[in-house]
N, C-alpha and C. Protein backbone atom coordinates (compact mmCIF):
# COMPACT_ATOMS: atom_id res chain seq x y z
N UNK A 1 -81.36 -41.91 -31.75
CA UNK A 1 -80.53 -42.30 -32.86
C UNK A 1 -79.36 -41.34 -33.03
N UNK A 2 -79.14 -40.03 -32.89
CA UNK A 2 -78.49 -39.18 -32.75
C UNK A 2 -77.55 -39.15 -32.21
N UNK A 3 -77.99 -39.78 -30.46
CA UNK A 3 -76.99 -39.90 -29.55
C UNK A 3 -76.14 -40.94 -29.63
N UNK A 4 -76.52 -41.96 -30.89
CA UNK A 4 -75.36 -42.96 -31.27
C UNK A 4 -74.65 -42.84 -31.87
N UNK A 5 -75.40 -42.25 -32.90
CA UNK A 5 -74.12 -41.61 -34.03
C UNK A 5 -73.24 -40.51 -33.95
N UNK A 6 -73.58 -39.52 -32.77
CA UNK A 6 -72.74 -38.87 -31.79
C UNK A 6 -71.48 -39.52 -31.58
N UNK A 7 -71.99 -40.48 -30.56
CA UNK A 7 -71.01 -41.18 -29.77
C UNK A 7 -69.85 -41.94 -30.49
N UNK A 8 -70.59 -42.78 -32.03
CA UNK A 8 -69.80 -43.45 -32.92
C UNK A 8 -69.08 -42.36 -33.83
N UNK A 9 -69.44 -41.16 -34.25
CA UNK A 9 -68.45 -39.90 -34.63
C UNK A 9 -67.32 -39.91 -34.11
N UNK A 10 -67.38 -39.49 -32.58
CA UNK A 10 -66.52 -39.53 -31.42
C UNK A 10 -65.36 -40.68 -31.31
N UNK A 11 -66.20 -41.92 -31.47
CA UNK A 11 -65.06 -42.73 -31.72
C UNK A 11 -64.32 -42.36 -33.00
N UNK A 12 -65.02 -42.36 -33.96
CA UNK A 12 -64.01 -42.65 -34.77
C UNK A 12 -62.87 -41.50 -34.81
N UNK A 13 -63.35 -40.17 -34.49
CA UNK A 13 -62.15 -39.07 -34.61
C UNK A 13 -61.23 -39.14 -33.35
N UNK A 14 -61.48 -40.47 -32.24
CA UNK A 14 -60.22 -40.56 -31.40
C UNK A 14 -59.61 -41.45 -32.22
N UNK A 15 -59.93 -42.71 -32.98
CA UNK A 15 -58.84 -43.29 -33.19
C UNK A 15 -58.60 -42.66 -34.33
N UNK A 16 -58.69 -41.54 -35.65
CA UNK A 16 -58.06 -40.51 -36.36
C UNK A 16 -57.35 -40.21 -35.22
N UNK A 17 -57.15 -39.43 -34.19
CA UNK A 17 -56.33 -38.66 -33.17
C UNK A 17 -55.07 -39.40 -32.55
N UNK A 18 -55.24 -40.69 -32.74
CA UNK A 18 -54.09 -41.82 -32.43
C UNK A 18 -53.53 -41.80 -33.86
N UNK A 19 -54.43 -42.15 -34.73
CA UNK A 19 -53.41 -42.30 -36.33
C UNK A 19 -52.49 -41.10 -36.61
N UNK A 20 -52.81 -40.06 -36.31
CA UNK A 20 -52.43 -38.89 -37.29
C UNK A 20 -51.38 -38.05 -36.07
N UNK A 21 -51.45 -38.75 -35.03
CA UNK A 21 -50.86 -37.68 -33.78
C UNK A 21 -49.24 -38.35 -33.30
N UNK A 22 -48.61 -38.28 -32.67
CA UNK A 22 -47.00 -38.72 -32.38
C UNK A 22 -47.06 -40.06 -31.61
N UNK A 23 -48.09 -39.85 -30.69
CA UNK A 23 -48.47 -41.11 -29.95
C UNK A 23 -49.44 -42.16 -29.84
N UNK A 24 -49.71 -42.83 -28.80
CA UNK A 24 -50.76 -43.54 -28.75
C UNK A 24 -51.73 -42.47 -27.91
N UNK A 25 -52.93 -43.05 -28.11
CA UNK A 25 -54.24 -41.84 -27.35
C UNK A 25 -54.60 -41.72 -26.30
N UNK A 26 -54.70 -43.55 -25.83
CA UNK A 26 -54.38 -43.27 -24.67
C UNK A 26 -53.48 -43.56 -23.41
N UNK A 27 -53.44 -43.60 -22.57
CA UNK A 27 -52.16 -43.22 -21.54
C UNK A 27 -51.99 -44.60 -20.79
N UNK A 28 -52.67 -45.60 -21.10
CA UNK A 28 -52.49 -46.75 -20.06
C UNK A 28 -52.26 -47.70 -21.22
N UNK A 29 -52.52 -47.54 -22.63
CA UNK A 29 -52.34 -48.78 -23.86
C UNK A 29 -50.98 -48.39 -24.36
N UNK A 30 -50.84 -49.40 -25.54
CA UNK A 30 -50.00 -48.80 -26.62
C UNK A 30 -51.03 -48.57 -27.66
N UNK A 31 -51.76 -49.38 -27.84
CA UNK A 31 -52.69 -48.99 -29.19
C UNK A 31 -54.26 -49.54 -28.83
N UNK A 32 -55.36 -48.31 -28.99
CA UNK A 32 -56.48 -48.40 -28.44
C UNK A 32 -56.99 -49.52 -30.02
N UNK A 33 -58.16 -50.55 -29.87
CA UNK A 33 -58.80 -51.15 -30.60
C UNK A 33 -60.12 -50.29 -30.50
N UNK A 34 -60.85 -50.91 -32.01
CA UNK A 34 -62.14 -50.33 -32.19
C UNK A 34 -63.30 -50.07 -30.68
N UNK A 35 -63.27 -51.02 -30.28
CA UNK A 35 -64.24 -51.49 -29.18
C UNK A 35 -63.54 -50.41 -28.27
N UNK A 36 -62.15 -50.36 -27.98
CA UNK A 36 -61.64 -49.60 -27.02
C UNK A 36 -62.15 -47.99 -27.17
N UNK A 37 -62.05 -47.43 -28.41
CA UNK A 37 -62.62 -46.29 -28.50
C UNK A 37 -63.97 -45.76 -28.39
N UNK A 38 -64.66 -46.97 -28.99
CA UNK A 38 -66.44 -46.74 -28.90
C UNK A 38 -66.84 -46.69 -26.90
N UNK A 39 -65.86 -47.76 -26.22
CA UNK A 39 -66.55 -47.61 -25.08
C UNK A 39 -65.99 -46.20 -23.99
N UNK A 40 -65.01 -45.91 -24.81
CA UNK A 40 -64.56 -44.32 -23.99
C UNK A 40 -65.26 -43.11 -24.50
N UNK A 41 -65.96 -43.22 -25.89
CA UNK A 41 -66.86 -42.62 -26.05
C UNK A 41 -68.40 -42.31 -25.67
N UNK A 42 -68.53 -43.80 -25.52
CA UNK A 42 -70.03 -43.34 -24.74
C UNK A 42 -69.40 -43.33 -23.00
N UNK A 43 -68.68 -43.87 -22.63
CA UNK A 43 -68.40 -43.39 -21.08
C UNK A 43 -68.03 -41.80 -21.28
N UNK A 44 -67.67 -41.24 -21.99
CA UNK A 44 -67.13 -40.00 -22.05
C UNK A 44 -68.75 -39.46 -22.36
N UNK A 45 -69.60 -39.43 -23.24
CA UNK A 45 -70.37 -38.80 -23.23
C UNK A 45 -71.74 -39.36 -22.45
N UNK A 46 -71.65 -40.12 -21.41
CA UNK A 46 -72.47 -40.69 -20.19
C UNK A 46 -72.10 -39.93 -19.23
N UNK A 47 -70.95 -39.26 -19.06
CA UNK A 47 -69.92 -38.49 -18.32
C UNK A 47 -70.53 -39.50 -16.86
N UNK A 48 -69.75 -40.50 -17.62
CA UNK A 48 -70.00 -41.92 -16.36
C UNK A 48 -68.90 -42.13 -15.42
N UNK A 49 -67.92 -42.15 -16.23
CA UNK A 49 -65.85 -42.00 -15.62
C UNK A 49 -65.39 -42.91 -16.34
N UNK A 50 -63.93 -42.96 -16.37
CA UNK A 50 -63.34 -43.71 -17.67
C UNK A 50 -62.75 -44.69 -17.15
N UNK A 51 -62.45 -45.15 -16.04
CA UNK A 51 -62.39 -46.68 -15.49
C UNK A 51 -60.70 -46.80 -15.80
N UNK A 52 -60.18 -47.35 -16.95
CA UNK A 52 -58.92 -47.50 -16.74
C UNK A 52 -58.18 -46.82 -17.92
N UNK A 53 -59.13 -46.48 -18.88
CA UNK A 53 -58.84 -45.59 -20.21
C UNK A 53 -58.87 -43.82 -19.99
N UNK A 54 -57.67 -43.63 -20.33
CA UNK A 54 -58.13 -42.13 -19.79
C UNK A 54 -57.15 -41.64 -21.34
N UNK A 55 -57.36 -40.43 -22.18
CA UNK A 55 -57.11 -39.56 -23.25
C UNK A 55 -55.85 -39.06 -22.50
N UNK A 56 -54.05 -39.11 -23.70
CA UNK A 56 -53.01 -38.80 -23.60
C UNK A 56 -52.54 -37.81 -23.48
N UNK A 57 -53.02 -36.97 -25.10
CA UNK A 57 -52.58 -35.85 -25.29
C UNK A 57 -53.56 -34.72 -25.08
N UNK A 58 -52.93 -33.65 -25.24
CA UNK A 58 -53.94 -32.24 -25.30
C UNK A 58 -55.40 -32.20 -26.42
N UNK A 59 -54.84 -32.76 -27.50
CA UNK A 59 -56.79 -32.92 -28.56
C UNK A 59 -57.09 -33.89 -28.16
N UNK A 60 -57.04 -34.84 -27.37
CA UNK A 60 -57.76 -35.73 -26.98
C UNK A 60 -58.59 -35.98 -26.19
N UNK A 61 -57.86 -35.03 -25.10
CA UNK A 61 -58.57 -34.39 -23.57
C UNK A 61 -59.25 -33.40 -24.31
N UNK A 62 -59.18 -32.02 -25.12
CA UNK A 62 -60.29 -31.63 -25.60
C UNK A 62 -61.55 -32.06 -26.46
N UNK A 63 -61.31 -33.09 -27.38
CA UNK A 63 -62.33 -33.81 -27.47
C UNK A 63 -63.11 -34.49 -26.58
N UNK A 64 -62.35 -35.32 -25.69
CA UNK A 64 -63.04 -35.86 -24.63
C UNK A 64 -63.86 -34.74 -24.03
N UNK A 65 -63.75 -33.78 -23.90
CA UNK A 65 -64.58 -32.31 -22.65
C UNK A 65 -65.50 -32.10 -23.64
N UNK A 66 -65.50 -31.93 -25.37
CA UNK A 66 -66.43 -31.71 -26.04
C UNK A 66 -67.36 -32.55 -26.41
N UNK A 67 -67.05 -33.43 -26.24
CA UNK A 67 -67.99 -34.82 -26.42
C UNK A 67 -68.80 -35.01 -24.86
N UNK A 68 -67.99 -34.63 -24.03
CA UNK A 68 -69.25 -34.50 -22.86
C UNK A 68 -69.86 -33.75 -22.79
N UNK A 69 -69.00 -32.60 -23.07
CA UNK A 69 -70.43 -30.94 -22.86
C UNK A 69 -71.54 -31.33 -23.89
N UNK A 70 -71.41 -31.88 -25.29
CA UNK A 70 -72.60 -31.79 -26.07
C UNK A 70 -72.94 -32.87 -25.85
N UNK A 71 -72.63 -34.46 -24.85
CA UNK A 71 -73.74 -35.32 -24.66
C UNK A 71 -74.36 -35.01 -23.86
N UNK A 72 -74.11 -33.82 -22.38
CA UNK A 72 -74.93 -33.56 -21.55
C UNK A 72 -75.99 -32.45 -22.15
N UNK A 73 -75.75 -32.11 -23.37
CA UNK A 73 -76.63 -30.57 -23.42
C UNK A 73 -77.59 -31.69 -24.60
N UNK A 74 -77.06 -32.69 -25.44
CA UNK A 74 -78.34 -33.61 -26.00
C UNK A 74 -79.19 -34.07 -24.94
N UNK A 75 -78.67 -34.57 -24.42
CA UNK A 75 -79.84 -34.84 -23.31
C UNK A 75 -80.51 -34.34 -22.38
N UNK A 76 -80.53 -32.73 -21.93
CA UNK A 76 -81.16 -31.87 -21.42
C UNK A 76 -81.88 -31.47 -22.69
N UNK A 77 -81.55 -31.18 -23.84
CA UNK A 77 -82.88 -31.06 -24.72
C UNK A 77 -83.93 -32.15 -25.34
N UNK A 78 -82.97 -32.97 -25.71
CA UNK A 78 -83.94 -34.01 -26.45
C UNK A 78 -84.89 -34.70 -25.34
N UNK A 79 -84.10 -35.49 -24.27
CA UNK A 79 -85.11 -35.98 -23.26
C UNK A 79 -86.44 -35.58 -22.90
N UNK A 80 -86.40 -34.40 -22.47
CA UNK A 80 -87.67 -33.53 -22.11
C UNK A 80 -88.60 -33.54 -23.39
N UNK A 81 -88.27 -33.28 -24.77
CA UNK A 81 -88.95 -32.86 -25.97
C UNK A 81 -89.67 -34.31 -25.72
N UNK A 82 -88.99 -35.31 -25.71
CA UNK A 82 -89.23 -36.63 -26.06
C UNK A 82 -90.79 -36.93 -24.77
N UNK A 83 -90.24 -36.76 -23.39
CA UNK A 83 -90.93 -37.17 -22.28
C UNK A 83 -92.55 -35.84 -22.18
N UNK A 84 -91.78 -34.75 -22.51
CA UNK A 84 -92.66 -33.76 -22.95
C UNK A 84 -94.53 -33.34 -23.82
N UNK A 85 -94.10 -34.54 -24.92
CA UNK A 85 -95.13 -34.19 -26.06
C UNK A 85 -96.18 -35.73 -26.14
N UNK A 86 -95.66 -36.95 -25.46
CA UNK A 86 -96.07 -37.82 -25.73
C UNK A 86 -97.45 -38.26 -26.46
N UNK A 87 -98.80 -37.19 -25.71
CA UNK A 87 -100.04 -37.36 -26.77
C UNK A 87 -100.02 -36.08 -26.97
N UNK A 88 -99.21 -35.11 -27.73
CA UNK A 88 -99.67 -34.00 -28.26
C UNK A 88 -99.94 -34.56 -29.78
N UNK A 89 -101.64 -34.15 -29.97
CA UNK A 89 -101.63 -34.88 -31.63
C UNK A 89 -101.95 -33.55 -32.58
N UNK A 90 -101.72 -32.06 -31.51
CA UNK A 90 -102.36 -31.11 -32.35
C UNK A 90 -101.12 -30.18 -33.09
N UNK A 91 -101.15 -29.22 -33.53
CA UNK A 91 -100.02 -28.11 -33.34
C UNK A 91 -100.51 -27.14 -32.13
N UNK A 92 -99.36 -26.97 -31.68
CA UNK A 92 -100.03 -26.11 -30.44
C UNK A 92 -100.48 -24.54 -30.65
N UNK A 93 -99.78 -23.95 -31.65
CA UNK A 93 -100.16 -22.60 -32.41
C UNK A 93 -101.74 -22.79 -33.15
N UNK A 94 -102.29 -24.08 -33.65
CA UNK A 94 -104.08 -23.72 -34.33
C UNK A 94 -105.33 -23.74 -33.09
N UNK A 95 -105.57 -22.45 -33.01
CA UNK A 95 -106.47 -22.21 -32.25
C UNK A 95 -107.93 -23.20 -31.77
N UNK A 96 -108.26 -23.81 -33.38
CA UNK A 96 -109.25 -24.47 -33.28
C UNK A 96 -109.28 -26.10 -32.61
N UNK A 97 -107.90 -26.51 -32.66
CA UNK A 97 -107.51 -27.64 -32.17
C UNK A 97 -107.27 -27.35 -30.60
N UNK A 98 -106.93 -26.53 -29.99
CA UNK A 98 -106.01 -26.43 -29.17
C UNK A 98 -107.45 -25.97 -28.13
N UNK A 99 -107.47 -26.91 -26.98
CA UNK A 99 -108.07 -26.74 -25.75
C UNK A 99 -107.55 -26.09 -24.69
N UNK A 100 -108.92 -24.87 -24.56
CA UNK A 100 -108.37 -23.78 -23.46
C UNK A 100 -109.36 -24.23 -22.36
N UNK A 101 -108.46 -24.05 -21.11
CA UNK A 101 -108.93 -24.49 -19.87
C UNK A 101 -109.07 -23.21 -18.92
N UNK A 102 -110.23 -22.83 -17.84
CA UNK A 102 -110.20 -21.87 -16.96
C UNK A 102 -110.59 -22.70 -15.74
N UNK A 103 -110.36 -21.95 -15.17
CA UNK A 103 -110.87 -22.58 -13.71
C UNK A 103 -111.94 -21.70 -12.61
N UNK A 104 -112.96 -22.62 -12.35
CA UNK A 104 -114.02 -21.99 -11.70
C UNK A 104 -114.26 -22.57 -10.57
N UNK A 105 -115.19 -21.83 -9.94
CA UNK A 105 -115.39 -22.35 -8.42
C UNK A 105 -116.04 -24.07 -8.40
N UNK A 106 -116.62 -24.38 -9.80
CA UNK A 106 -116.81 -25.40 -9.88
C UNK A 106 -115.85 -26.67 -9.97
N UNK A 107 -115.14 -26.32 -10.30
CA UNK A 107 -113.25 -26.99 -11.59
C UNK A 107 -113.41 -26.07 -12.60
N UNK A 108 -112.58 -27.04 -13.19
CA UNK A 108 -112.08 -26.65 -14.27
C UNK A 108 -112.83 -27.02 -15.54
N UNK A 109 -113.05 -25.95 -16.15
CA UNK A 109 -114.19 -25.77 -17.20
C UNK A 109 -113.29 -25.48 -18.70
N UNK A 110 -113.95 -26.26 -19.84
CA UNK A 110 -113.66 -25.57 -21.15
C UNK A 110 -113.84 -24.09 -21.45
N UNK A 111 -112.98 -23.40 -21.84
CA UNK A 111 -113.40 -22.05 -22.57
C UNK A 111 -113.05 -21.44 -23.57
N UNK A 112 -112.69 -20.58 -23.84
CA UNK A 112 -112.70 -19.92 -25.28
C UNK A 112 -111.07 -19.15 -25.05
N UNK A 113 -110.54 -19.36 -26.34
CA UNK A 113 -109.45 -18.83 -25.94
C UNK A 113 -109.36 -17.34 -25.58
N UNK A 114 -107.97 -16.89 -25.27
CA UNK A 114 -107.71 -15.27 -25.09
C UNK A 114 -107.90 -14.83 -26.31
């Protein structure tokens, strides 16, 4: 959910960056539409490539680089957390919940924690 409302942030402060700036935003339009901005935003933070839309000016191209660096660093954290914990139902810090495993010439046996 994050990574949408990321992405829809993103849009909206490029087309602020067209309203408030000398030109149009980007370099192949005269004037980007809603849809036009939302899909350079998530291509920008898919860091997929921008196909025929590419950012004009200087804050635009830096937004564009910041909107990719933090969609690639959401998804090196969140992904893993997500793919990570799937049946964790305990806290992993309460001792009494938390199953300690050793290993013996037999397998692997329950034991007592450190």
């Amino acid at each position: 959910m994050q990574y949408v409302l990321l992405g829809l942030a993103f849009a909206f402060a490029f087309a602020d960056v067209e309203e408030l700036g000398p030109g149009p935003f980007f370099a192949s339009k005269e004037a980007g539409t809603r849809s036009d901005y939302v899909y350079f935003s998530f291509i920008t933070m898919a860091t997929v490539g921008y196909g025929y839309l590419m950012a004009q000016g200087g804050l635009g191209r830096a937004l564009a680089v910041t909107e990719g660096i933090l969609g690639q660093i959401y998804l090196v954290t969140a992904v893993p957390a997500l793919v990570g914990n799937p049946g964790r139902t305990h806290a992993p810090g309460n001792r009494r919940t938390t199953r300690w495993w050793r290993k013996t010439r037999r397998g692997w046996r329950e034991s007592q924690p450190p």
